[in-house]
N, C-alpha and C. Protein backbone atom coordinates (compact mmCIF):
# COMPACT_ATOMS: atom_id res chain seq x y z
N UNK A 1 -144.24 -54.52 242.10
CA UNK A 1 -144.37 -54.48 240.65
C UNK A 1 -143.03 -54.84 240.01
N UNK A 2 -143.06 -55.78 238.93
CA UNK A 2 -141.73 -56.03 237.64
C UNK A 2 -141.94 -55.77 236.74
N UNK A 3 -141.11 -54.69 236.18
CA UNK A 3 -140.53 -54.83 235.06
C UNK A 3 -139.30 -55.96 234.18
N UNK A 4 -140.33 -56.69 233.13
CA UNK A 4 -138.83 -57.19 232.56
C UNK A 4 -138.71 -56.53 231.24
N UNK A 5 -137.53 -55.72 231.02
CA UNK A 5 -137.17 -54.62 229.89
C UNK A 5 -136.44 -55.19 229.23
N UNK A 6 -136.61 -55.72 227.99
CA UNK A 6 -135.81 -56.07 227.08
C UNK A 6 -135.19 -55.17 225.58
N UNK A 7 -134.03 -55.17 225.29
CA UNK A 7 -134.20 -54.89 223.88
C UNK A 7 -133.87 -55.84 222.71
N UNK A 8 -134.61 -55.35 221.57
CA UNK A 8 -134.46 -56.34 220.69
C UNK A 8 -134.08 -57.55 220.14
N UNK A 9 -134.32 -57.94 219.38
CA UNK A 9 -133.17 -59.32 218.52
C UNK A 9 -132.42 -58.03 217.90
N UNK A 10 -131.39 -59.02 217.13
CA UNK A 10 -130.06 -58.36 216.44
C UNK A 10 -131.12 -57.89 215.21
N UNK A 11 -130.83 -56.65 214.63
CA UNK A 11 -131.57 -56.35 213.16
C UNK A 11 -130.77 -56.03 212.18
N UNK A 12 -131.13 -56.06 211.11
CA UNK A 12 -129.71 -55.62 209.98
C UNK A 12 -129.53 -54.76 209.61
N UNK A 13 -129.65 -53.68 210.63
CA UNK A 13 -128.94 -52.50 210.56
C UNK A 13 -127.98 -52.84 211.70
N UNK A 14 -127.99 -53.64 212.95
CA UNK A 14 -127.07 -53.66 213.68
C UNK A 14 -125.65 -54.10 212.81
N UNK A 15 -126.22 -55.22 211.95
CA UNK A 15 -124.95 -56.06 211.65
C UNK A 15 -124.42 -55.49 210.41
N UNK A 16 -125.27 -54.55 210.10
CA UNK A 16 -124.22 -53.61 208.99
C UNK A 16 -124.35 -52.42 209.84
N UNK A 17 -123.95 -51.81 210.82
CA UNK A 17 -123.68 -50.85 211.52
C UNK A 17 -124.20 -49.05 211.20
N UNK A 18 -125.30 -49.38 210.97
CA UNK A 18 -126.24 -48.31 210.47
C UNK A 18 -127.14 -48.25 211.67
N UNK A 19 -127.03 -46.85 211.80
CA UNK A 19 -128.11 -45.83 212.86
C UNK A 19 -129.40 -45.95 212.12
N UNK A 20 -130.11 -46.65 213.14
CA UNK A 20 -131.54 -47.13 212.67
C UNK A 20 -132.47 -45.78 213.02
N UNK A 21 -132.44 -45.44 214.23
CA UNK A 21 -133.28 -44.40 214.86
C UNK A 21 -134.75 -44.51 213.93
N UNK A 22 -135.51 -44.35 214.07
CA UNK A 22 -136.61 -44.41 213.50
C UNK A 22 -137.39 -45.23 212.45
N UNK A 23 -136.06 -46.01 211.79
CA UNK A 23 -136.10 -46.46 210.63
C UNK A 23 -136.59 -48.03 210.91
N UNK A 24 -137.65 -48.76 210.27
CA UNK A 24 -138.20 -50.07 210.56
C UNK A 24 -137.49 -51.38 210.56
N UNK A 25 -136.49 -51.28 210.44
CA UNK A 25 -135.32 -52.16 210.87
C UNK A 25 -135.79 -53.58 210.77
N UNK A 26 -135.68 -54.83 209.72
CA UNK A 26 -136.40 -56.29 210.12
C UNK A 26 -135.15 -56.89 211.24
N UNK A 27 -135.65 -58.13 211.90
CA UNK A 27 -134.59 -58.53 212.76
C UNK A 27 -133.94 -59.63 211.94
N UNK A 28 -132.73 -60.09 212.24
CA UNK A 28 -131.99 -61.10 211.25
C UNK A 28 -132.63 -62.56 211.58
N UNK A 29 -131.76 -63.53 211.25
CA UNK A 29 -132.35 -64.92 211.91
C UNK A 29 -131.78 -65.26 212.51
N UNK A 30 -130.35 -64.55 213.42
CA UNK A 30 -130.13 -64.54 214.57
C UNK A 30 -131.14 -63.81 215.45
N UNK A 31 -131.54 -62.45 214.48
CA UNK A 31 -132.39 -61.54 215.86
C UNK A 31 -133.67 -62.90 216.41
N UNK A 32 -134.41 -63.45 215.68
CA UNK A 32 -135.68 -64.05 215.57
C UNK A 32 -135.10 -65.49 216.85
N UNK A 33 -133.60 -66.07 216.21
CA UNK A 33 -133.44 -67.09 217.19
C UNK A 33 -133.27 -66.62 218.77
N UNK A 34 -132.65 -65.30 218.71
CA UNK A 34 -132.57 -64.60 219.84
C UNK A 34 -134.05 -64.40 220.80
N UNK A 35 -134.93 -63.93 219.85
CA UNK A 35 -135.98 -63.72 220.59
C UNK A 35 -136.74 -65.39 221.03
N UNK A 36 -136.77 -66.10 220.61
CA UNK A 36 -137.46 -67.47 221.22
C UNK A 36 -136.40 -68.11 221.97
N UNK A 37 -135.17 -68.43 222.35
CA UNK A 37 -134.02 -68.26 223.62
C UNK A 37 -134.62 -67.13 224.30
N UNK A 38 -135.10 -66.01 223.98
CA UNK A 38 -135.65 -65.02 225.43
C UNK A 38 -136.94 -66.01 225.71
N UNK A 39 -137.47 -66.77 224.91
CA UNK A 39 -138.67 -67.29 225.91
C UNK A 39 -138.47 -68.22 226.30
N UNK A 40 -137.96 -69.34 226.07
CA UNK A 40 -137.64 -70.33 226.67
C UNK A 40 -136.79 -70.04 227.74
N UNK A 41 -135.95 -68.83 228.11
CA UNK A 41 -135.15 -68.22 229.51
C UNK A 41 -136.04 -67.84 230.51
N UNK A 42 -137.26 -67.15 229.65
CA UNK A 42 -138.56 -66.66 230.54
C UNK A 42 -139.35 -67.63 231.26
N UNK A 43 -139.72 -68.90 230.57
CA UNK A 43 -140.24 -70.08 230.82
C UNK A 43 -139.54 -70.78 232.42
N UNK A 44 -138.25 -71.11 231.75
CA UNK A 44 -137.60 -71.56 232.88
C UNK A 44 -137.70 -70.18 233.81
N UNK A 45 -137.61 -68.81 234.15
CA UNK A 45 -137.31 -68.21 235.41
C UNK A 45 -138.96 -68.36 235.69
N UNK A 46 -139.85 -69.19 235.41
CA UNK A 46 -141.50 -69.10 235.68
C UNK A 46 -141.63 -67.17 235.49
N UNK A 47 -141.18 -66.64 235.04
CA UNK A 47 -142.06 -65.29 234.80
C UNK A 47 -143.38 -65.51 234.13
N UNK A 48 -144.26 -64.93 234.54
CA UNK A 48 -145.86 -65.11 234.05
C UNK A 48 -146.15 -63.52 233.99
N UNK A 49 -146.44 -63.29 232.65
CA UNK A 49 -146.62 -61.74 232.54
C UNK A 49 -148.36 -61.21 232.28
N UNK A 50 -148.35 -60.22 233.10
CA UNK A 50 -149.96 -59.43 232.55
C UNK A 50 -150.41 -58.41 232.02
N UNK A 51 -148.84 -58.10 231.54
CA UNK A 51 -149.26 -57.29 230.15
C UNK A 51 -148.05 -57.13 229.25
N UNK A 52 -147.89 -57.02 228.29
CA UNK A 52 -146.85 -56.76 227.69
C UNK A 52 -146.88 -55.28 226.58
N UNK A 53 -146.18 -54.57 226.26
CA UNK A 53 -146.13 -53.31 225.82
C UNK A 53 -144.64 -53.19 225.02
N UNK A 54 -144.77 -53.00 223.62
CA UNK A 54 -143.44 -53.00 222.30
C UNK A 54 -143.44 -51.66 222.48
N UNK A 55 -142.52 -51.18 221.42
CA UNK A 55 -142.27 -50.06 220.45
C UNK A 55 -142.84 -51.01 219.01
N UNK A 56 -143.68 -50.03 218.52
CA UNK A 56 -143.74 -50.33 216.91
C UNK A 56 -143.17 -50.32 216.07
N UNK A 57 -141.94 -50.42 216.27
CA UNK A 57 -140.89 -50.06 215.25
C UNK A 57 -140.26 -51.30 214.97
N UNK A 58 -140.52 -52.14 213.59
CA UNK A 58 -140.50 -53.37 213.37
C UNK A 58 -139.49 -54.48 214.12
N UNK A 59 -138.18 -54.01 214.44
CA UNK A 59 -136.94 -55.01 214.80
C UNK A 59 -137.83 -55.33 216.48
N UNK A 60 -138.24 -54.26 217.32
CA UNK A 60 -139.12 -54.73 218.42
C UNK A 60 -140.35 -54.74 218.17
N UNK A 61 -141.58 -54.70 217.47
CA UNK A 61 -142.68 -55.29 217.08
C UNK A 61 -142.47 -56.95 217.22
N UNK A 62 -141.39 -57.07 216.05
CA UNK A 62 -141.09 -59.32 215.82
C UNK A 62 -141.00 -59.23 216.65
N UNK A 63 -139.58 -58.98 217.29
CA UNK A 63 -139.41 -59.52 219.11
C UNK A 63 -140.27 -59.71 219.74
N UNK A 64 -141.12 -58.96 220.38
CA UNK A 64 -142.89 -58.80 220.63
C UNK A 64 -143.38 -59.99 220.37
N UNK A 65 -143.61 -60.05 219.01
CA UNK A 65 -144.63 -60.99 218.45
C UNK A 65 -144.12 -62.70 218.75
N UNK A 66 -142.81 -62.60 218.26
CA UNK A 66 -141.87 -63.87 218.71
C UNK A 66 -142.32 -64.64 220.08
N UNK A 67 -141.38 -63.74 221.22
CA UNK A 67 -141.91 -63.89 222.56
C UNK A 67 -143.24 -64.44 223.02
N UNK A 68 -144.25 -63.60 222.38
CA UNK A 68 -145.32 -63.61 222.78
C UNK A 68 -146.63 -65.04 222.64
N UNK A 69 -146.21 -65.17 220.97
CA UNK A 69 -146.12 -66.66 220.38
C UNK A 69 -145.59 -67.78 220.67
N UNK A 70 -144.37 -67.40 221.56
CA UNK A 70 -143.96 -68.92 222.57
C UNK A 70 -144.41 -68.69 223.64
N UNK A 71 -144.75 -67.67 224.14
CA UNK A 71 -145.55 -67.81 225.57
C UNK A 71 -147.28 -67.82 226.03
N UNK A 72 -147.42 -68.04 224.51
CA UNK A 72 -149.04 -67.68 224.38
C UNK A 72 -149.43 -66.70 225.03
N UNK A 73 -149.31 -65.68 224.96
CA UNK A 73 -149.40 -64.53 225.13
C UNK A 73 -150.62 -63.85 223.69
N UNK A 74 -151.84 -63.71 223.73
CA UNK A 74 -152.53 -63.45 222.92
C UNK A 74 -152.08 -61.34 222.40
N UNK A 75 -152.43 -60.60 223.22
CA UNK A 75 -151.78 -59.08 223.18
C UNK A 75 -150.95 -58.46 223.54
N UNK A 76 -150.61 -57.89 222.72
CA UNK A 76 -149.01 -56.73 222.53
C UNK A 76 -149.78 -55.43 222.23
N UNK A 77 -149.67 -53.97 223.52
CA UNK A 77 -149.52 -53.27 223.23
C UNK A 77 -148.48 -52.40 222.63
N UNK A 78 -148.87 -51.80 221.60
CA UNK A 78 -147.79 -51.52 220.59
C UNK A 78 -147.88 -49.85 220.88
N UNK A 79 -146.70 -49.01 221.23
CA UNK A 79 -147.02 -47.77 221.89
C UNK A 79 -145.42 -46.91 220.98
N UNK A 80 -145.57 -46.06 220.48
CA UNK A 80 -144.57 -45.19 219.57
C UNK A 80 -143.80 -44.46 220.44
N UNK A 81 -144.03 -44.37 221.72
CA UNK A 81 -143.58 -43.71 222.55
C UNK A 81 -142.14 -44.29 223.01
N UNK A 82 -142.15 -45.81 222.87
CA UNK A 82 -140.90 -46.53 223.44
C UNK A 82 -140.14 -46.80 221.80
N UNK A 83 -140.21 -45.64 221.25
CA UNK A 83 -139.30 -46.10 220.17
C UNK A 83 -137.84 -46.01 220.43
N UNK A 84 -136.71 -46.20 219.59
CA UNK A 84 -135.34 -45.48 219.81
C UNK A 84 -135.40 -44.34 219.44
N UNK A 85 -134.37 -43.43 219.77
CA UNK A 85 -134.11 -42.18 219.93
C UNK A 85 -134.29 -42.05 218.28
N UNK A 86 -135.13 -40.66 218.14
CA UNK A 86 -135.39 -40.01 216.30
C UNK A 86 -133.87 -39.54 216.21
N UNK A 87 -133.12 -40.35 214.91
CA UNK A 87 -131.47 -39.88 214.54
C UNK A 87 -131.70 -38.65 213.53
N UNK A 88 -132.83 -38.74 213.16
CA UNK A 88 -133.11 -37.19 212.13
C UNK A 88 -131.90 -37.89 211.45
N UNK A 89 -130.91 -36.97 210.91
CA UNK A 89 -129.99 -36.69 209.47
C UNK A 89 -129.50 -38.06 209.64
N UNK A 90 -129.00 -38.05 210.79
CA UNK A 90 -127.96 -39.59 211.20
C UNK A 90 -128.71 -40.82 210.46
N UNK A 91 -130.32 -40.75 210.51
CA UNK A 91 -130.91 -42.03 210.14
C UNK A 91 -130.41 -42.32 209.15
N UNK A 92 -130.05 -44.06 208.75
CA UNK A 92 -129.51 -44.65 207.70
C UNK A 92 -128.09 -44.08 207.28
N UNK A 93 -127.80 -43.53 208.11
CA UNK A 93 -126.26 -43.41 208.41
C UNK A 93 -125.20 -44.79 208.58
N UNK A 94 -124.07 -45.20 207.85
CA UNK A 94 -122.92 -45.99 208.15
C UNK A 94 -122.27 -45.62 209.79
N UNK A 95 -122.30 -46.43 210.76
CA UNK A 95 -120.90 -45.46 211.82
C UNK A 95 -119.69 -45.21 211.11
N UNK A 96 -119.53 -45.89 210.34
CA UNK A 96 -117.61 -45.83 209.83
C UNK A 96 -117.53 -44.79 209.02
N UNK A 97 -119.52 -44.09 208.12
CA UNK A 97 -119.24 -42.59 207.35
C UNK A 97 -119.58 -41.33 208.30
N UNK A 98 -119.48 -41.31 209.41
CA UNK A 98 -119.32 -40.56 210.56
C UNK A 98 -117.79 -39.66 210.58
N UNK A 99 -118.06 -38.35 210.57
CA UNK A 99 -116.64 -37.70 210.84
C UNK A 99 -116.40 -38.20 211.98
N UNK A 100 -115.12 -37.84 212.53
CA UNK A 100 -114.69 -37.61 213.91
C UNK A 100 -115.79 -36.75 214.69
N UNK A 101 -116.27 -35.67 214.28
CA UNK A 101 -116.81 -34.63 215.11
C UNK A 101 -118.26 -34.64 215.30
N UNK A 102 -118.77 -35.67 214.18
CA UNK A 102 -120.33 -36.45 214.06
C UNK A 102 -120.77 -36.60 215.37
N UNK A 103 -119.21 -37.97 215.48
CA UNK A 103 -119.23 -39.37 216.80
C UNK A 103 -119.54 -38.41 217.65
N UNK A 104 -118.42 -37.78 217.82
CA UNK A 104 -118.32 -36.91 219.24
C UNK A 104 -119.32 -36.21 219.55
N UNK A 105 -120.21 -35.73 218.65
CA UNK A 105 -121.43 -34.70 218.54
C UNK A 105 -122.40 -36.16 219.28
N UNK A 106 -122.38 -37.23 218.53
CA UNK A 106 -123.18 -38.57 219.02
C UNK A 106 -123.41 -38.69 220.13
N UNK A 107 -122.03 -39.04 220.51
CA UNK A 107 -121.52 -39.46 222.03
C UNK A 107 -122.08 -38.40 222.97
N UNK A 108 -121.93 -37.50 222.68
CA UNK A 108 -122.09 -36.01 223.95
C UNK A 108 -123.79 -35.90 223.96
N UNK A 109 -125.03 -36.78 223.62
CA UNK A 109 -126.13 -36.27 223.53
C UNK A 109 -126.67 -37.20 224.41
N UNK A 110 -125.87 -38.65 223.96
CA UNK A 110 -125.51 -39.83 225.59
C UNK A 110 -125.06 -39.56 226.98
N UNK A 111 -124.45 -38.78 226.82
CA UNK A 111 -123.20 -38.57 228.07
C UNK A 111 -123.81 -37.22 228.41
N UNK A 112 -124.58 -36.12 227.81
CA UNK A 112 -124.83 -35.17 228.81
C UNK A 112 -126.93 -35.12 228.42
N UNK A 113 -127.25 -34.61 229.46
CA UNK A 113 -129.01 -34.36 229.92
C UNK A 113 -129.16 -33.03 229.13
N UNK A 114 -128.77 -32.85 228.17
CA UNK A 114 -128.94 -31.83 227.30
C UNK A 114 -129.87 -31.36 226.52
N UNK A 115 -130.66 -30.63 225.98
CA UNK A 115 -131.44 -29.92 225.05
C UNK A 115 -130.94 -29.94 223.97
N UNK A 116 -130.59 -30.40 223.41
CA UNK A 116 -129.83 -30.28 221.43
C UNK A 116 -129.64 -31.52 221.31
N UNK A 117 -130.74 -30.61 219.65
CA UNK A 117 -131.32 -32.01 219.25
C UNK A 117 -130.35 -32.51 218.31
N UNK A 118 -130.80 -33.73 217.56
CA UNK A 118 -129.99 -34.09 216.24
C UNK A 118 -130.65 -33.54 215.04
N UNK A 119 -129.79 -33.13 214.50
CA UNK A 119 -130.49 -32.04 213.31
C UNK A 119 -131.76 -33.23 212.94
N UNK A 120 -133.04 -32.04 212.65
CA UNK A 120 -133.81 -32.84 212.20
C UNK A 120 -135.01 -34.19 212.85
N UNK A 121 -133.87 -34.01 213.80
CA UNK A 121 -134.14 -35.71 214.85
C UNK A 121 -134.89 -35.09 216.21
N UNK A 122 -134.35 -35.76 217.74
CA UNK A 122 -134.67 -35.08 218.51
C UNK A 122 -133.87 -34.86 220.05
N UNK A 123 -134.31 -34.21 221.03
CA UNK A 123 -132.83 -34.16 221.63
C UNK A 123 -133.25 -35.43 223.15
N UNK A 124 -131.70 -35.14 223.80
CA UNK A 124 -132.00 -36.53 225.09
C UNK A 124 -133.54 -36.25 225.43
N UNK A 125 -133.95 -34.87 225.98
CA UNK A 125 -134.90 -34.62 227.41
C UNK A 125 -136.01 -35.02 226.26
N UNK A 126 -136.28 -34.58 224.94
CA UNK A 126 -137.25 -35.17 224.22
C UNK A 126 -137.68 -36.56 224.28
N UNK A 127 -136.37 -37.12 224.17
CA UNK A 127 -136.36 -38.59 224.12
C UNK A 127 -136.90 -38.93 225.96
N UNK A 128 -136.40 -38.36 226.73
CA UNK A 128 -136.22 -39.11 228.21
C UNK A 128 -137.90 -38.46 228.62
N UNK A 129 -138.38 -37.36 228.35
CA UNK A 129 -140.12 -36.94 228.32
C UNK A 129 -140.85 -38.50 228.28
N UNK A 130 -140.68 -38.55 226.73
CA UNK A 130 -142.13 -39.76 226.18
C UNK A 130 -141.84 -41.10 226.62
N UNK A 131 -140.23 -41.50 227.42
CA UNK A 131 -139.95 -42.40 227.83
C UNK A 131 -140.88 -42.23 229.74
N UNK A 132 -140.63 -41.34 229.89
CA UNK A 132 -141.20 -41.11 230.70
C UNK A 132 -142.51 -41.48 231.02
N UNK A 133 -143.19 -40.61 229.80
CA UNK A 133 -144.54 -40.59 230.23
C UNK A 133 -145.38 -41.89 230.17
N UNK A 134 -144.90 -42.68 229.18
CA UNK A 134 -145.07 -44.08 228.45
C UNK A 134 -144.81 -45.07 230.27
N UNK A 135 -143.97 -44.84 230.56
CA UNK A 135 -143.22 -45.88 231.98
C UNK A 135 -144.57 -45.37 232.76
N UNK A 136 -144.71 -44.21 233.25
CA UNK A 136 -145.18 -44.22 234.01
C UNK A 136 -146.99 -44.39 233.76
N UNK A 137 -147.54 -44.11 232.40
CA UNK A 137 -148.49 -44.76 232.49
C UNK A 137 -148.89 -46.35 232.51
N UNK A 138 -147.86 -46.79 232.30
CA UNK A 138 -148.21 -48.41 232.51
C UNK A 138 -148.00 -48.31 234.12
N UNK A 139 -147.20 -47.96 234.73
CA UNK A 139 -147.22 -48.18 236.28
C UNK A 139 -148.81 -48.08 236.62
N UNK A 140 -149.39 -47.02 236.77
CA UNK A 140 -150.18 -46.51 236.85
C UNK A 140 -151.85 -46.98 236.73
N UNK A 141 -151.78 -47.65 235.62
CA UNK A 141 -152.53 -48.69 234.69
C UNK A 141 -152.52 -49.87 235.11
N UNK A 142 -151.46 -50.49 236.20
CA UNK A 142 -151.60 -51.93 236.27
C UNK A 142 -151.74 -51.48 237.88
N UNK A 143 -152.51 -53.13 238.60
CA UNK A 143 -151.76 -53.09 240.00
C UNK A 143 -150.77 -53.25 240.43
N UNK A 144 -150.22 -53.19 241.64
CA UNK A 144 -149.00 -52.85 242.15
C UNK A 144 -148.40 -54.76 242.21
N UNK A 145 -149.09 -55.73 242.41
CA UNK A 145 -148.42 -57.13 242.10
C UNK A 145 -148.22 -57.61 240.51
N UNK A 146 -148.66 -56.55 239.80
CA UNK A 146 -148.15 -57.18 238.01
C UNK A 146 -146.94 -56.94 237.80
N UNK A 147 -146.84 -58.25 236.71
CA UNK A 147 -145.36 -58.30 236.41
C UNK A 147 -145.70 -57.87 235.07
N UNK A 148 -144.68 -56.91 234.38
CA UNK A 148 -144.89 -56.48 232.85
C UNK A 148 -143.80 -56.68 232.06
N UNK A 149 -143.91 -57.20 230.71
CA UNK A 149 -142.83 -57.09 230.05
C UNK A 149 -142.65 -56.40 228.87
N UNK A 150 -141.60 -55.12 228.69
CA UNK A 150 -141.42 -54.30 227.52
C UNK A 150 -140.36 -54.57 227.21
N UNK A 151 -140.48 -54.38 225.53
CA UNK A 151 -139.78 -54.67 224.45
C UNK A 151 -139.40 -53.11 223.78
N UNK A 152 -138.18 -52.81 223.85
CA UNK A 152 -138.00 -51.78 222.61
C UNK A 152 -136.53 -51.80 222.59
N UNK A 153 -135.57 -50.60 222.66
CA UNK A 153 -134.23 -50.57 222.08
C UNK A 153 -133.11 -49.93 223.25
N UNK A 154 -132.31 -49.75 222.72
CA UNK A 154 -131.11 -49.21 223.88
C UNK A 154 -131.22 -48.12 224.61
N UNK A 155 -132.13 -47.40 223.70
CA UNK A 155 -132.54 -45.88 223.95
C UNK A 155 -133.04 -45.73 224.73
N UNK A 156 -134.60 -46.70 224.90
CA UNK A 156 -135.83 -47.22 225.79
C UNK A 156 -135.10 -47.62 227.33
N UNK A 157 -134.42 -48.57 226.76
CA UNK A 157 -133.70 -48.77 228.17
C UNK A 157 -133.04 -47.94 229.18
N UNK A 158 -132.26 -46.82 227.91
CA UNK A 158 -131.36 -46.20 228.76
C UNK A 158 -131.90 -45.06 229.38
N UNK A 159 -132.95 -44.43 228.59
CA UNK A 159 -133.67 -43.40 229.58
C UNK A 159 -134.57 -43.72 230.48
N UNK A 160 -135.08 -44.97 230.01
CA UNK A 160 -135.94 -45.13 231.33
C UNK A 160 -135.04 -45.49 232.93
N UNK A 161 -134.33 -46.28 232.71
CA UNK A 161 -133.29 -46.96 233.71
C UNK A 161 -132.34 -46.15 234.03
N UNK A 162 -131.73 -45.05 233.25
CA UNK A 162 -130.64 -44.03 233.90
C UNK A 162 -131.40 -42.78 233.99
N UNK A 163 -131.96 -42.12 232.77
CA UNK A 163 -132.91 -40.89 233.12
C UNK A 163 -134.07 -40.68 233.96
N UNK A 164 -134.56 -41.64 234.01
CA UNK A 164 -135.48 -41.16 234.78
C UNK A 164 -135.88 -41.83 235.85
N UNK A 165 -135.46 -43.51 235.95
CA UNK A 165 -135.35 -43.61 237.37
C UNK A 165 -134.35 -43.64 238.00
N UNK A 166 -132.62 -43.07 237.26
CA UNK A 166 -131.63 -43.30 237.71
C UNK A 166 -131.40 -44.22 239.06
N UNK A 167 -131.77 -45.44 238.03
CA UNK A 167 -130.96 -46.85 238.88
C UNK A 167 -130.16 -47.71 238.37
N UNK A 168 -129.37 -47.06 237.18
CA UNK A 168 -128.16 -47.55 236.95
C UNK A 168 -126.88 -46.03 236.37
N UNK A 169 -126.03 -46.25 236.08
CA UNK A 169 -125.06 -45.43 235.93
C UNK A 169 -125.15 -45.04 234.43
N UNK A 170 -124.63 -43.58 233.54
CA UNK A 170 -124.27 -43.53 232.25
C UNK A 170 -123.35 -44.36 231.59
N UNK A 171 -122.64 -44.31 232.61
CA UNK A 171 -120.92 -45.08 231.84
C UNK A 171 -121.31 -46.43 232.26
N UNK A 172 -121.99 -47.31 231.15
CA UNK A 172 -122.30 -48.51 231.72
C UNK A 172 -121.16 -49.54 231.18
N UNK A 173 -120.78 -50.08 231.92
CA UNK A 173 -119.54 -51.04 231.44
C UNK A 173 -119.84 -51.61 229.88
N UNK A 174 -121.33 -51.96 229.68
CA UNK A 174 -121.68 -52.64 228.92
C UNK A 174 -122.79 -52.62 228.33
N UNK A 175 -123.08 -51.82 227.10
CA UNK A 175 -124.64 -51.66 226.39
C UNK A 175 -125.50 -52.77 226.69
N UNK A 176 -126.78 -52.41 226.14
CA UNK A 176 -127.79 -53.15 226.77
C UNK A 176 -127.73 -54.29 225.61
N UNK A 177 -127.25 -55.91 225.72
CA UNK A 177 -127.19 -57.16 224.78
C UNK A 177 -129.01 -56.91 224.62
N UNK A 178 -128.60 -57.31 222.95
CA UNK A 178 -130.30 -57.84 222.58
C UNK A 178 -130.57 -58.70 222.99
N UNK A 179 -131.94 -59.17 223.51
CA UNK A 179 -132.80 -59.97 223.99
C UNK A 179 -132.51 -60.21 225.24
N UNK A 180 -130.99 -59.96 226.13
CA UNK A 180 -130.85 -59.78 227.28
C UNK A 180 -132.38 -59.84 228.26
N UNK A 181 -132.06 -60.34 229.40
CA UNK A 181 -133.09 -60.18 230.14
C UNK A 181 -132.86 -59.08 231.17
N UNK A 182 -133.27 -57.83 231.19
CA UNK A 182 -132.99 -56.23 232.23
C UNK A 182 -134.40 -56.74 233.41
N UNK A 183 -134.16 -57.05 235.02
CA UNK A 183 -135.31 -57.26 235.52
C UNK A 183 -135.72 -55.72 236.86
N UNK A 184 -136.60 -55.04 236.76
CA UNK A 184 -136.36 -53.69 237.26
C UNK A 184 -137.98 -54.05 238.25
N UNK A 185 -137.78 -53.77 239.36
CA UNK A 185 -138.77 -53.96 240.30
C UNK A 185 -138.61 -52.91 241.57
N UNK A 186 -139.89 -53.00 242.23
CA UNK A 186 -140.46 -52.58 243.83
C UNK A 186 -140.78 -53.09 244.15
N UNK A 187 -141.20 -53.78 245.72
CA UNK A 187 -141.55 -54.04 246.77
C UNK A 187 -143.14 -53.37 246.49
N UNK A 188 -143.53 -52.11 246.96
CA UNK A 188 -144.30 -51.58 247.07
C UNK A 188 -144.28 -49.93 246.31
N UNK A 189 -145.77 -49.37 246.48
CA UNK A 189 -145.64 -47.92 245.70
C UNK A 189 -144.47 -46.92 246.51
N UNK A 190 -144.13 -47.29 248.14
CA UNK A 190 -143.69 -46.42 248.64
C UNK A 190 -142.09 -47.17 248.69
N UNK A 191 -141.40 -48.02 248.02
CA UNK A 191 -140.32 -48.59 247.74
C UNK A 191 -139.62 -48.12 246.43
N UNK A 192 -138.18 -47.44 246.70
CA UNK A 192 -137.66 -47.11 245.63
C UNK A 192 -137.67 -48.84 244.11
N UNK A 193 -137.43 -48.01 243.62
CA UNK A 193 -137.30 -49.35 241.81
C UNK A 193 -135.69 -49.77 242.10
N UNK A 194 -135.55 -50.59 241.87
CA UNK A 194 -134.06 -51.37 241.66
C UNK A 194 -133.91 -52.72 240.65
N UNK A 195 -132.46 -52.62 240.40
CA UNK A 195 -132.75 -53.61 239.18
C UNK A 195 -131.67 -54.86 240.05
N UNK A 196 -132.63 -55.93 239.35
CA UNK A 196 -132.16 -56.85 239.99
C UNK A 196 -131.51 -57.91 239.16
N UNK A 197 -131.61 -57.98 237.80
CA UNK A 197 -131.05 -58.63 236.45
C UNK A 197 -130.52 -57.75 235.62
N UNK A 198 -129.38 -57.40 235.03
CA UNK A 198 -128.67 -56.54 233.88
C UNK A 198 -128.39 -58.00 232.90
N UNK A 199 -128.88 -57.71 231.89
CA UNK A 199 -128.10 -58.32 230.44
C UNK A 199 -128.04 -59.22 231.03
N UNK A 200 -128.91 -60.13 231.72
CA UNK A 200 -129.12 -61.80 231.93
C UNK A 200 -128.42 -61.97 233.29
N UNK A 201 -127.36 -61.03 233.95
CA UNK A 201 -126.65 -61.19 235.30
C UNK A 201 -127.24 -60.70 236.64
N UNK A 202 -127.38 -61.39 237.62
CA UNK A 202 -128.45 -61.01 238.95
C UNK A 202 -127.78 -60.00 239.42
N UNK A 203 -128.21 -58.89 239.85
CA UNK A 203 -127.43 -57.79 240.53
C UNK A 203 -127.34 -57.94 241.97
């Protein structure tokens, strides 16, 4: 089985540096050029997908729809479960109107498997649960030779790929690039998952 895990085009909350978390975010017209360069990358690696599965949360919905429209791809399951992490208070937050002790409060909900939430919002194991449960019902749902491709955000990525199948590291040299191509596969049901593409580079 493959996974190819992508996140988003660029959206304009990235490029004005606002914590989207929940918030419907459109993608720019870099995000949009970004996402049709992910298909024409897809084209050339011949990936042929048999199912595909977003977050509904608009900046990965387009992406979705983008992709899907250059690859003729007729359906996108659209599932709330692969959203980004709920920022509660943080949402529509500036980073630069962040105290010092905000960040650090930020940073430490990344960096540790913790229970505490963001006021209002929700905490990692919340987040790394529905990432969970979402991954593993598509496993589950398809046969073991489908290739699948999901679309959602950094969040999506990072719990599925460090929390819960820990097959990559926290301290990642390098966040997950939008539209990047992440390629995460098995051999078989009784074969650990390993990733074999990070952010477009073969591992």
């Amino acid at each position: 089985m493959k996974f190819v895990i992508v996140r988003h085009g660029q959206s304009e909350d990235n490029i004005q540096r606002i914590i989207s978390g929940h918030n419907s975010t459109p993608l720019t017209k870099l995000g949009r050029e970004q996402a049709k360069d992910l298909s024409q990358q897809l084209l050339q690696l011949g990936i042929k997908f048999d199912s595909v599965y977003s977050s509904d949360l608009k900046r990965a919905a387009e992406t979705a729809e983008i992709v899907c429209k250059e690859l003729g791809i007729k359906e996108i399951n659209f599932d709330k479960r692969l959203r980004e992490t709920d920022a509660g208070l943080f949402t529509n937050r500036h980073v630069e109107s962040l105290s010092n002790e905000e960040k650090a409060f930020i940073d430490s909900l990344m960096a540790e498997h913790i229970d505490i939430s963001t006021p209002e919002g929700e905490s990692n194991i919340e987040h790394t649960l529905r990432t969970k449960d979402i991954f593993y019902e598509i496993v589950n749902k398809h046969p073991e030779d489908s290739t699948i491709l999901l679309i959602g955000h950094g969040g999506t990525l990072f719990h599925i790929l460090i929390r819960v199948l820990n097959v990559l590291t926290s301290n990642l040299e390098n966040w997950f690039v939008n539209c990047a191509i992440n390629i995460l596969e098995r051999n078989s049901q009784n074969t650990p998952w390993k990733i074999t593409m990070l952010n477009n580079e073969k591992v």
